[in-house]
Protein backbone atom coordinates (compact mmCIF):
# COMPACT_ATOMS: atom_id res chain seq x y z
CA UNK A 1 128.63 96.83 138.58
CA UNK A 2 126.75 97.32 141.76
CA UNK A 3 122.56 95.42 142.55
CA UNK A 4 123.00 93.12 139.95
CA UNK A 5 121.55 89.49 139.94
CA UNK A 6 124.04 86.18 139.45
CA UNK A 7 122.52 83.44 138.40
CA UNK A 8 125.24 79.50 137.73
CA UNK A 9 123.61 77.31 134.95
CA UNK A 10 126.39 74.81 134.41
CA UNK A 11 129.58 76.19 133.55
CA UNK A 12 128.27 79.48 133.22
CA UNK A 13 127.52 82.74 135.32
CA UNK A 14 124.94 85.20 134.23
CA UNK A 15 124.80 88.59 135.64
CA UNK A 16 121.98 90.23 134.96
CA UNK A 17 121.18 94.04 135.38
CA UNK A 18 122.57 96.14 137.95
CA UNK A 19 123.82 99.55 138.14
CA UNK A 20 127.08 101.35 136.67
CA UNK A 21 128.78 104.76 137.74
CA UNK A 22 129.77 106.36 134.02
CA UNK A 23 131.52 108.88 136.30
CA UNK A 24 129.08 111.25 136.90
CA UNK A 25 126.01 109.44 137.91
CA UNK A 26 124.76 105.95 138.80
CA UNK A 27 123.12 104.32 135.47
CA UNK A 28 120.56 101.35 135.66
CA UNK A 29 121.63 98.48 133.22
CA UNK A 30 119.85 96.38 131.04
CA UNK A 31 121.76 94.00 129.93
CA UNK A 32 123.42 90.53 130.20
CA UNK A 33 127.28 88.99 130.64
CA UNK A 34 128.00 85.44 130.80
CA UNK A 35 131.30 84.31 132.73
CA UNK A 36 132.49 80.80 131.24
CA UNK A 37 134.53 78.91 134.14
CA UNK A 38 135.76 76.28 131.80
CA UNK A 39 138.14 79.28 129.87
CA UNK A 40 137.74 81.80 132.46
CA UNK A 41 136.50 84.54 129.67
CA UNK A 42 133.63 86.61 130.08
CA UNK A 43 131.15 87.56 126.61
CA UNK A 44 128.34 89.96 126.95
CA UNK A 45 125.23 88.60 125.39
CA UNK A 46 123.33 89.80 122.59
CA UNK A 47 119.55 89.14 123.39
CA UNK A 48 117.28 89.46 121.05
CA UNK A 49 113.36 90.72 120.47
CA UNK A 50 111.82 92.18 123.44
CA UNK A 51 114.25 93.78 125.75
CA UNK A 52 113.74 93.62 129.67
CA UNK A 53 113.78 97.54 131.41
CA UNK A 54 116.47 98.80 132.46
CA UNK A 55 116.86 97.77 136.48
CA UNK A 56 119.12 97.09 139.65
CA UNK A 57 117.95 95.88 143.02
CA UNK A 58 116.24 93.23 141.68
CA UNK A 59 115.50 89.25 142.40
CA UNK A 60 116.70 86.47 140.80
CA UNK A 61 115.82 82.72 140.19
CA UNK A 62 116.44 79.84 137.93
CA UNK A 63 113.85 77.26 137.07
CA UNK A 64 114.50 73.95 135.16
CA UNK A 65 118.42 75.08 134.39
CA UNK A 66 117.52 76.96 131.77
CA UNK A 67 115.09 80.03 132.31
CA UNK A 68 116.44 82.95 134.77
CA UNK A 69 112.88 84.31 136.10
CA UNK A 70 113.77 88.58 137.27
CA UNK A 71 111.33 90.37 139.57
CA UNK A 72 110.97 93.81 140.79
CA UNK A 73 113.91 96.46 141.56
CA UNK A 74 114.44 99.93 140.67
CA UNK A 75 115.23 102.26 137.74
CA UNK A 76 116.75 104.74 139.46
CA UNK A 77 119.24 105.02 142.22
CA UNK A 78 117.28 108.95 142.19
CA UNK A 79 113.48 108.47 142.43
CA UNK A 80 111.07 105.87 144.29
CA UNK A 81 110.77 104.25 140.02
CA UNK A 82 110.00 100.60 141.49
CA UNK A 83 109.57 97.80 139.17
CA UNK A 84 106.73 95.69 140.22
CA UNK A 85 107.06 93.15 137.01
CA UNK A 86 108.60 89.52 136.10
CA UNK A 87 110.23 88.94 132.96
CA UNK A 88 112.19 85.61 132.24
CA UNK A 89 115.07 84.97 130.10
CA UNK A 90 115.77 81.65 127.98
CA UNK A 91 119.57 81.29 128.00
CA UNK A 92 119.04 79.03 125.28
CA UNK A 93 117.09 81.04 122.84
CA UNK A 94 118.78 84.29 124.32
CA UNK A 95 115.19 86.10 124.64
CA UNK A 96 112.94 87.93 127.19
CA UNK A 97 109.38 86.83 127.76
CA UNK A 98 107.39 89.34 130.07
CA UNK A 99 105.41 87.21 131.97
CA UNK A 100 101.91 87.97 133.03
CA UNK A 101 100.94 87.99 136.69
CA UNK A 102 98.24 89.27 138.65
CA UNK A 103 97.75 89.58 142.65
């Protein structure tokens, strides 16, 4: 896992995203792990409704310990695909919102 974001909340590490060699080519990931330090075990997330595209590169940020806010990055390790949207994800609820921005 290679341009992903990590993001603590508690006793937990998210890692969002990123990219993956499946041994021919680098992939751009969409999904979500969570790394538990009080049993040291790892557990992918299921997330559900709207999924966030796929991406690596991007930022990262957390806002009242609860909500990891994603911006920008790439699709594609290939082409100039740059992500120029902000989607946040409830760790609670375990959804994406898109969120609407303009500027």
């Amino acid at each position: 896992r290679v341009s992903h974001s990590a993001t603590v909340i508690d006793h937990k590490l998210y890692i969002i995203a990123g990219g993956r060699f499946d041994g021919r080519q680098w992939i751009s990931c969409d999904d979500v792990f969570a790394f538990d330090f009080t049993n040291c075990q790892w557990k992918a997330l299921e997330i559900t409704g709207v999924t966030m595209p796929r991406r690596r590169g991007h930022s990262a940020g957390l806002v009242s310990n609860r909500y990891i806010v994603v911006f920008g990055g790439t699709t594609s390790l290939y082409t100039q695909d740059n992500r120029n949207d902000t989607w946040m994800l409830d760790t609670v609820d375990r959804c994406w919102t898109p969120c609407l921005h303009t500027g």
